[in-house]
N, C-alpha and C. Protein backbone atom coordinates (compact mmCIF):
# COMPACT_ATOMS: atom_id res chain seq x y z
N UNK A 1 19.14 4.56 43.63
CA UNK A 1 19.75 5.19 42.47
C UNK A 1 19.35 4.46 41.17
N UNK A 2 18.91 3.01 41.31
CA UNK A 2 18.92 2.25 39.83
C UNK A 2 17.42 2.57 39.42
N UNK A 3 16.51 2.99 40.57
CA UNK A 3 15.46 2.95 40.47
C UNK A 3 15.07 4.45 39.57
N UNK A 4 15.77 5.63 40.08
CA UNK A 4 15.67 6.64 40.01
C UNK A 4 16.31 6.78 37.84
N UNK A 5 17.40 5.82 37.76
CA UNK A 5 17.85 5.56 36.66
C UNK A 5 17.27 4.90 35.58
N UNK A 6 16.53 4.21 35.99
CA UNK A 6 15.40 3.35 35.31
C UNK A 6 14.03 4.41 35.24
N UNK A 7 14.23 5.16 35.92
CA UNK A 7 12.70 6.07 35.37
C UNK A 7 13.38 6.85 34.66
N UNK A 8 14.23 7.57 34.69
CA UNK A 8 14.23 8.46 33.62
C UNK A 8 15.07 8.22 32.28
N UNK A 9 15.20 6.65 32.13
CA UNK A 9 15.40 6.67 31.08
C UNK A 9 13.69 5.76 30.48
N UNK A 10 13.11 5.37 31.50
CA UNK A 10 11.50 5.45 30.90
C UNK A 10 11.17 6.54 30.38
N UNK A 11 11.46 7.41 30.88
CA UNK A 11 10.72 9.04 30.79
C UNK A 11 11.11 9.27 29.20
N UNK A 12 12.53 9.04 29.01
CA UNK A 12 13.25 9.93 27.42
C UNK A 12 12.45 8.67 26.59
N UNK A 13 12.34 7.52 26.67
CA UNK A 13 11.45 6.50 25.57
C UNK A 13 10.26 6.96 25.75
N UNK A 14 9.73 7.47 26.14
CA UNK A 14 8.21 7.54 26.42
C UNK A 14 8.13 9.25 25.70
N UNK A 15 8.94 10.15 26.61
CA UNK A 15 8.36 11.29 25.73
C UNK A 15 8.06 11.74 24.42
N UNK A 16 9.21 11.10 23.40
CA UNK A 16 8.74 11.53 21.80
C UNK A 16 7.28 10.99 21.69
N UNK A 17 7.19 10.07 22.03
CA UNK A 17 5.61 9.17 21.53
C UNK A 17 4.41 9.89 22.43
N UNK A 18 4.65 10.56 23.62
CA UNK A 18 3.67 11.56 23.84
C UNK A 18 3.60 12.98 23.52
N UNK A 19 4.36 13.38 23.40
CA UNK A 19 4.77 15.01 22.40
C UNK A 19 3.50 14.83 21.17
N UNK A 20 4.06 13.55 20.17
CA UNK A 20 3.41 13.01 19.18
C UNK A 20 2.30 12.71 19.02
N UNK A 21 1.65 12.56 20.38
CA UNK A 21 0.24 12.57 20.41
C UNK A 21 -0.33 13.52 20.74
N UNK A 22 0.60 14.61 21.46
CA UNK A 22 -0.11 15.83 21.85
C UNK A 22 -1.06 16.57 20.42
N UNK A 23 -0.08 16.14 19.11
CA UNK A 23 -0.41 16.95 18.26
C UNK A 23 -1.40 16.03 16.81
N UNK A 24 -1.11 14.87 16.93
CA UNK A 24 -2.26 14.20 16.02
C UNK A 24 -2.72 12.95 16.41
N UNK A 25 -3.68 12.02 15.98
CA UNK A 25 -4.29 10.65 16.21
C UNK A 25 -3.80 10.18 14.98
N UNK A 26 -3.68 8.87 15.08
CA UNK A 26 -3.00 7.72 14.09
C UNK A 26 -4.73 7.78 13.20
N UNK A 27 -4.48 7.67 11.93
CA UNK A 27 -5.55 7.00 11.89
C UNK A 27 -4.80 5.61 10.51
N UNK A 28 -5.65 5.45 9.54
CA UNK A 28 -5.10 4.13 8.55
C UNK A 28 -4.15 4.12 8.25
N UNK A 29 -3.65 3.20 7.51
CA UNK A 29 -2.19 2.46 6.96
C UNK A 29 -2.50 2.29 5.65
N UNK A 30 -1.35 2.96 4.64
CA UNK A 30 -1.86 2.92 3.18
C UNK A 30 -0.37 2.47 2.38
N UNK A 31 -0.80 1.70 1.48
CA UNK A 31 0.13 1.12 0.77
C UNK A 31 0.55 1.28 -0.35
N UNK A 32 1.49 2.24 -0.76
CA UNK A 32 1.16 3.11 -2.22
C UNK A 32 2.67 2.22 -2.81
N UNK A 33 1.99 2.38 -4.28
CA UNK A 33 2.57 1.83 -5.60
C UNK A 33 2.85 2.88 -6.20
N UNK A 34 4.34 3.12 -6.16
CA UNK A 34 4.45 4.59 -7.76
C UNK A 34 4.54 3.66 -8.85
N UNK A 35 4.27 3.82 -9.95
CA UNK A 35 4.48 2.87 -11.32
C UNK A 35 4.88 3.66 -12.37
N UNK A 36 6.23 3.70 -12.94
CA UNK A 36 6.50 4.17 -14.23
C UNK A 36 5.56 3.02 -15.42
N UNK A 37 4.71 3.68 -16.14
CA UNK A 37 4.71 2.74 -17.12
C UNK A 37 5.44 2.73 -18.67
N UNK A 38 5.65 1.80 -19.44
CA UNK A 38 6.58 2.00 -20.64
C UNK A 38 5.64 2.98 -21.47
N UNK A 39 6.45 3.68 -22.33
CA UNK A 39 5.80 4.55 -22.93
C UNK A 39 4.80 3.54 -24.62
N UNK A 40 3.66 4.06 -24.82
CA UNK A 40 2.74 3.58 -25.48
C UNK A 40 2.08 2.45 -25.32
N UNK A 41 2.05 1.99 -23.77
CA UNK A 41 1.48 0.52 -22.77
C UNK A 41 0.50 1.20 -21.97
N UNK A 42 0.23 2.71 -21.85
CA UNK A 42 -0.64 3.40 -20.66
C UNK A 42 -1.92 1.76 -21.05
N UNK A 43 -2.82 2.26 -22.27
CA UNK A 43 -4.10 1.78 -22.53
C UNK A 43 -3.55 0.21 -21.92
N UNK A 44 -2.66 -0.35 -22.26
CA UNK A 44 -2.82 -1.91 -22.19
C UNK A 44 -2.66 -1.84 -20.20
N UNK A 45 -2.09 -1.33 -19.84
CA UNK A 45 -1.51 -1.41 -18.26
C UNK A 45 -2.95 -1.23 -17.51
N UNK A 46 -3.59 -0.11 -17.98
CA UNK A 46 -5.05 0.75 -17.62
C UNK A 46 -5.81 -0.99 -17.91
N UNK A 47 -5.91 -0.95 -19.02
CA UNK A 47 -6.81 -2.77 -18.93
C UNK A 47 -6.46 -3.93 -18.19
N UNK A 48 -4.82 -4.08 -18.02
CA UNK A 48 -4.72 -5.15 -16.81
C UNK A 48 -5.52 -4.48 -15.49
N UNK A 49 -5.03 -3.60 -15.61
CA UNK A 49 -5.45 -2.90 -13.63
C UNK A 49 -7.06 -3.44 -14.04
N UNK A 50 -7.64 -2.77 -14.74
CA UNK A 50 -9.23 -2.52 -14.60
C UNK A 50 -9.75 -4.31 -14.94
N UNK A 51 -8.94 -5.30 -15.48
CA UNK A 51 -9.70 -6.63 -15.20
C UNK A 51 -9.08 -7.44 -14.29
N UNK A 52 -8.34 -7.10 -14.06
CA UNK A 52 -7.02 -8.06 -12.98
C UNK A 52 -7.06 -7.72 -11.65
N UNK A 53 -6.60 -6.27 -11.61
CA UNK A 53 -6.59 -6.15 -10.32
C UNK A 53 -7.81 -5.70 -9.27
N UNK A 54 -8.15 -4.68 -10.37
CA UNK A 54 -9.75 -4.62 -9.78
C UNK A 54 -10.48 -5.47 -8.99
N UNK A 55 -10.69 -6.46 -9.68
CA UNK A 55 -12.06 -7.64 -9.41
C UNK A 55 -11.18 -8.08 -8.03
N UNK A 56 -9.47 -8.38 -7.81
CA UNK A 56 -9.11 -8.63 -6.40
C UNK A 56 -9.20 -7.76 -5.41
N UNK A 57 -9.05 -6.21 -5.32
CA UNK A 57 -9.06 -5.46 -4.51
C UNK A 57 -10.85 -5.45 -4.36
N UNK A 58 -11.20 -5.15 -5.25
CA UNK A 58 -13.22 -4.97 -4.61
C UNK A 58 -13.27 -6.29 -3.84
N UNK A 59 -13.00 -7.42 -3.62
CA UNK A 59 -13.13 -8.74 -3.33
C UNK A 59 -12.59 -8.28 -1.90
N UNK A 60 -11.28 -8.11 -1.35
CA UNK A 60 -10.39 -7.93 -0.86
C UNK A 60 -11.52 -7.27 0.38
N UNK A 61 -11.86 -5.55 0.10
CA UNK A 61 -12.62 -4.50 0.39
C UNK A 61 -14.08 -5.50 0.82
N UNK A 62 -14.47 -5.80 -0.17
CA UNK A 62 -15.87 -6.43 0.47
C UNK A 62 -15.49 -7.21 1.73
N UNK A 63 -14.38 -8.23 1.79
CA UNK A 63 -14.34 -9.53 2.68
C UNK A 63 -13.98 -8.54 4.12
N UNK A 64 -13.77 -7.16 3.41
CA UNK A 64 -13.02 -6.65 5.42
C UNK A 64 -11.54 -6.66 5.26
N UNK A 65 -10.44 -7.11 4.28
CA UNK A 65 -9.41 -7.23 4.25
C UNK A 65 -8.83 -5.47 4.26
N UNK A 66 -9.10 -5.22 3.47
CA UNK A 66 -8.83 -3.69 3.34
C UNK A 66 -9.89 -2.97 3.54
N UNK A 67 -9.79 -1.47 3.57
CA UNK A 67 -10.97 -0.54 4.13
C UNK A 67 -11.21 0.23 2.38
N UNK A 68 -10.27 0.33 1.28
CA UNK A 68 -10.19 1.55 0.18
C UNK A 68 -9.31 1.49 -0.43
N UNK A 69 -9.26 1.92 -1.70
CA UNK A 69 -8.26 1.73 -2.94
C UNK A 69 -8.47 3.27 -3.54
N UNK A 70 -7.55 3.32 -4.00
CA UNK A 70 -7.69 4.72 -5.24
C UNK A 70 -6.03 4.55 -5.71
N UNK A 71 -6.47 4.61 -7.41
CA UNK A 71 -6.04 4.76 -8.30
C UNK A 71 -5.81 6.03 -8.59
N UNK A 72 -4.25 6.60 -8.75
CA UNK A 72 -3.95 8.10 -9.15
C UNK A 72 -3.59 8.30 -10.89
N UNK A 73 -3.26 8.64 -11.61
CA UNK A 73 -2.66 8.96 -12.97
C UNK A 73 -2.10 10.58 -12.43
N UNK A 74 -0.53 9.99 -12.50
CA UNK A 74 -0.26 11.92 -12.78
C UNK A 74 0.00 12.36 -14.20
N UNK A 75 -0.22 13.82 -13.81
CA UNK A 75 -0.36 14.21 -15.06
C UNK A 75 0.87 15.28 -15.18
N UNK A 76 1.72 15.51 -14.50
CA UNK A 76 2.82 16.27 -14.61
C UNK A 76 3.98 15.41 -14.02
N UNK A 77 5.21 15.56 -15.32
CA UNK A 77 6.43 14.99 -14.51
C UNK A 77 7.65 15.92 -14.52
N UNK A 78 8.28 15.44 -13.45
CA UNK A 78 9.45 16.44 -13.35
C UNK A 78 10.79 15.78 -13.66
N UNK A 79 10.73 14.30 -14.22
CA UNK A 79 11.73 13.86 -15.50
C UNK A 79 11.24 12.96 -15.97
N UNK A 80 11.89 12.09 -17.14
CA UNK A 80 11.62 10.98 -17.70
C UNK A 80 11.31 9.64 -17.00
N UNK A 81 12.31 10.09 -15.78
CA UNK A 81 11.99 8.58 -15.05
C UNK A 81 11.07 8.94 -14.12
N UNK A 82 10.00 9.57 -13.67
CA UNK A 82 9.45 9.68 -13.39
C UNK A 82 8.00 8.71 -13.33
N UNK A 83 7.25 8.70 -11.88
CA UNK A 83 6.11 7.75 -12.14
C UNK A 83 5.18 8.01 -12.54
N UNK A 84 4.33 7.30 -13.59
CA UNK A 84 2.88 7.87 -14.00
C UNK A 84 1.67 7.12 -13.56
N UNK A 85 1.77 6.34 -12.63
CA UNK A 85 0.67 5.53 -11.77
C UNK A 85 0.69 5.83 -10.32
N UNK A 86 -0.56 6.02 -9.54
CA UNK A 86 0.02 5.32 -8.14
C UNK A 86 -1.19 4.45 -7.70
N UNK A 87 -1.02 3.52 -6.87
CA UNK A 87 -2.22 2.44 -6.85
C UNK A 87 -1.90 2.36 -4.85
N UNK A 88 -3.04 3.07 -4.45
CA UNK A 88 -2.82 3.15 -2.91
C UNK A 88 -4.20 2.21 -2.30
N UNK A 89 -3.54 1.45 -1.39
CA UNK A 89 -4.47 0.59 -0.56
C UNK A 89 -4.65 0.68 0.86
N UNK A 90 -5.76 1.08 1.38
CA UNK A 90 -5.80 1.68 2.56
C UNK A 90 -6.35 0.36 3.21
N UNK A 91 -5.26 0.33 4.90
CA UNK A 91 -5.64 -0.60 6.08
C UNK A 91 -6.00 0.19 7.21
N UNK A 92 -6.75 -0.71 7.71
CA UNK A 92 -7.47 0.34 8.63
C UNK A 92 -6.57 0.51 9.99
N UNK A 93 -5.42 -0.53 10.32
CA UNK A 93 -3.85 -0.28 11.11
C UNK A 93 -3.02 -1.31 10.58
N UNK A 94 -1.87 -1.21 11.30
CA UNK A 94 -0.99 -1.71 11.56
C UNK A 94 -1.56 -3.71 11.41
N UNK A 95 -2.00 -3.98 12.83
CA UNK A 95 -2.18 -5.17 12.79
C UNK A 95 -3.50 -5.75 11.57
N UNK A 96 -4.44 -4.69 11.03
CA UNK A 96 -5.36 -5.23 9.68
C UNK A 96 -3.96 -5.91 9.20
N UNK A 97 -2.88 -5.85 9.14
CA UNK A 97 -2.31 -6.06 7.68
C UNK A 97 -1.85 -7.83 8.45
N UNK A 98 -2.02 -8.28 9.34
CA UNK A 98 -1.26 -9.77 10.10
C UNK A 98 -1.90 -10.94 9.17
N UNK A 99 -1.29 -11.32 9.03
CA UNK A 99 -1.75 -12.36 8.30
C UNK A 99 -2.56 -12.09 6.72
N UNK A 100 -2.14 -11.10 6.35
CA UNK A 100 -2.77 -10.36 5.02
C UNK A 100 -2.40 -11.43 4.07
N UNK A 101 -0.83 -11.58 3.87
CA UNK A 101 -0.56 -12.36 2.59
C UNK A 101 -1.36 -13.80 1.98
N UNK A 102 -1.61 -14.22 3.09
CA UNK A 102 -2.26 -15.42 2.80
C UNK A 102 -3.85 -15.40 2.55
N UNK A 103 -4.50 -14.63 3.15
CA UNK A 103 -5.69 -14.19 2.92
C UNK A 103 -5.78 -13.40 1.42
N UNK A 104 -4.77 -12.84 0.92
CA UNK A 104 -4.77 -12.23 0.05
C UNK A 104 -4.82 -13.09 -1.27
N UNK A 105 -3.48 -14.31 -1.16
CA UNK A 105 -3.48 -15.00 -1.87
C UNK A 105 -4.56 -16.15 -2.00
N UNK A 106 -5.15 -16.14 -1.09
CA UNK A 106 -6.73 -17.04 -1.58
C UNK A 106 -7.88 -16.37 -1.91
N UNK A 107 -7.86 -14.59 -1.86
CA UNK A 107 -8.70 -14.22 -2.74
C UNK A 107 -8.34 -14.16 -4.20
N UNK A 108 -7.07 -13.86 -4.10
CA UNK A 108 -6.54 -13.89 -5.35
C UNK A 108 -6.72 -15.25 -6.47
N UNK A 109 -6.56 -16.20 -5.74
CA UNK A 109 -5.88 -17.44 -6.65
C UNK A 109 -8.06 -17.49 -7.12
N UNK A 110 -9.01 -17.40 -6.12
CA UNK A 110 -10.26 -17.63 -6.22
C UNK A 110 -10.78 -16.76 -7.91
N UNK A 111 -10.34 -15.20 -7.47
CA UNK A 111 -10.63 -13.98 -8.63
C UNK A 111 -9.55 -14.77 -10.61
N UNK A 112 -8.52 -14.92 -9.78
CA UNK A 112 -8.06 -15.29 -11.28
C UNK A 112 -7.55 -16.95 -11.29
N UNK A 113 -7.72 -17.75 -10.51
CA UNK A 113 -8.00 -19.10 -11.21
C UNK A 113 -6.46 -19.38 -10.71
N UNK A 114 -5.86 -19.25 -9.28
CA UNK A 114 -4.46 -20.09 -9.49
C UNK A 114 -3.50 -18.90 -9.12
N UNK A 115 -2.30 -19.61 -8.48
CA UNK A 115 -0.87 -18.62 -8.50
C UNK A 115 -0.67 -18.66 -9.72
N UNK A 116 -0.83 -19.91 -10.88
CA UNK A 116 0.32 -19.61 -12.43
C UNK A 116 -0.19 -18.57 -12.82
N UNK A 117 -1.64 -18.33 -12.76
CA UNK A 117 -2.55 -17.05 -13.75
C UNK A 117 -2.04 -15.82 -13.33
N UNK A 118 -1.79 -15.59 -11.82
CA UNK A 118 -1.05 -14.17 -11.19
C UNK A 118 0.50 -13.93 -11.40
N UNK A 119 0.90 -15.02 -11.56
CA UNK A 119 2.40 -15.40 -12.03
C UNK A 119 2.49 -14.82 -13.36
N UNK A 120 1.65 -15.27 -14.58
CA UNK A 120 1.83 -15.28 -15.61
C UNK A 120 1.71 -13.42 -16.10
N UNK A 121 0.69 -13.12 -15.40
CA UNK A 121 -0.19 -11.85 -15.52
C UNK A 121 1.41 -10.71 -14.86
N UNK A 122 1.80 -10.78 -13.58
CA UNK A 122 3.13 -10.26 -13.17
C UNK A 122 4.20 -10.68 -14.32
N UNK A 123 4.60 -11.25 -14.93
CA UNK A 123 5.52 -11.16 -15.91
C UNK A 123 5.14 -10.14 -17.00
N UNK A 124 3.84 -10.65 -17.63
CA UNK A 124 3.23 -9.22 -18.87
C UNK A 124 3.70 -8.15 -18.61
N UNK A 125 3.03 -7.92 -16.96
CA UNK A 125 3.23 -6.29 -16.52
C UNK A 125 4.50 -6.03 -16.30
N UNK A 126 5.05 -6.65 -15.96
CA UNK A 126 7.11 -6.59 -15.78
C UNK A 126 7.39 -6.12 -17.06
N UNK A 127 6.85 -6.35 -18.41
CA UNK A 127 7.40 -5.81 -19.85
C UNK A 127 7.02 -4.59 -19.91
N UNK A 128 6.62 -4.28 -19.52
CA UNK A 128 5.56 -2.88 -19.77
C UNK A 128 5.07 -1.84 -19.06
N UNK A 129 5.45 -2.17 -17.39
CA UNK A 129 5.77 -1.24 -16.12
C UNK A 129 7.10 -1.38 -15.61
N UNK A 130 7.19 -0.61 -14.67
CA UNK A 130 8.28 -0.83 -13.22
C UNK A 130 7.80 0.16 -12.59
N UNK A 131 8.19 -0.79 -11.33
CA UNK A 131 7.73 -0.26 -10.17
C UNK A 131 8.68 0.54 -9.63
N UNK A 132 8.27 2.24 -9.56
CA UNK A 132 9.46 2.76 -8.60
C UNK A 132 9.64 2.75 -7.37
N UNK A 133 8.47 2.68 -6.68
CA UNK A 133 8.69 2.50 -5.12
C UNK A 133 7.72 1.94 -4.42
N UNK A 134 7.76 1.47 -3.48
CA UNK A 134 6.86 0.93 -2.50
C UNK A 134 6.65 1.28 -1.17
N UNK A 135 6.17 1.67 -0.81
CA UNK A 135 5.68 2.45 0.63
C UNK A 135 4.45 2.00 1.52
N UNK A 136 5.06 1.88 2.51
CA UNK A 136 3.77 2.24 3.90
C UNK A 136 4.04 3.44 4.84
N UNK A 137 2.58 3.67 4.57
CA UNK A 137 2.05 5.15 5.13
C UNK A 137 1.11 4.93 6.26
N UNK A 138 1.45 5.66 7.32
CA UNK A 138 0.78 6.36 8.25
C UNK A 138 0.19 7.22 7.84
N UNK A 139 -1.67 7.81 7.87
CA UNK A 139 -1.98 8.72 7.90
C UNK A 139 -2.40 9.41 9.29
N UNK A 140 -1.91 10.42 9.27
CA UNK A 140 -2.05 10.79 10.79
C UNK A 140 -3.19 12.19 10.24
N UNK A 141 -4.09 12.62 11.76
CA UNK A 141 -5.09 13.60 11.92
C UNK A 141 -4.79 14.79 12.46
N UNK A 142 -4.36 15.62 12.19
CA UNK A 142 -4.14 16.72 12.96
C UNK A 142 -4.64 16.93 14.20
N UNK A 143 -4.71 17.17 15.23
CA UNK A 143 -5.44 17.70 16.41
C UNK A 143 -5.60 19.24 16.44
């Protein structure tokens, strides 16, 4: 009887996760940034990203750390607080991301000279963005 009890409660853990595959393949892991930015900071925010963050993510991408980046600007909002950035970083799974932080932070400290310089650079942008949300994404493939 325990045996018979023990499979079928294998069976109910196991079925959602095969149903789920009946119908798509996992593929990358993406890490999206919504960003309100303050109003009349677009140009200055657009120049941190394009000397700051840039030069770490291409770095990042070259070494194998990440697989892709893309930068969104929306152009329609549906209120004030609404986000007008999104900054998405694609991993190629789950485990790409093990041990990310630290790898990250020695490309980083290499690209801008130090934690104070990334320190200092995150405060600027704190005057002049916020971040509305932070997310990890599954992209899944249809079958």
């Amino acid at each position: 009887m325990k045996k018979l009890f023990g499979l079928a409660a294998f069976l109910l853990l196991v079925t959602p996760a095969l149903l789920a595959q009946e119908h798509y393949t996992q593929g990358p892991v993406w890490r999206i940034q919504l960003i309100r930015v303050k109003p009349t900071h677009m140009d200055a925010y657009l120049t941190s990203l394009r000397q700051s963050t840039k030069p770490v993510i291409e770095e990042e991408k070259r070494q194998g750390l990440i697989m892709d980046y893309k930068v969104f600007l929306k152009e329609t909002k549906n209120n004030p607080e609404d986000w007008d950035i999104c900054v998405a970083v694609e991993y190629k799974n789950y485990a790409a991301m093990d041990g990310l932080a630290a790898k990250g932070e020695a490309v980083r400290d290499k690209i801008m000279g130090g934690k104070q310089a990334a320190q200092q650079l995150g405060e600027k942008r704190a005057e002049i963005r916020e971040i509305i949300s932070s997310e990890l994404l599954q992209e899944i493939f249809l079958k």
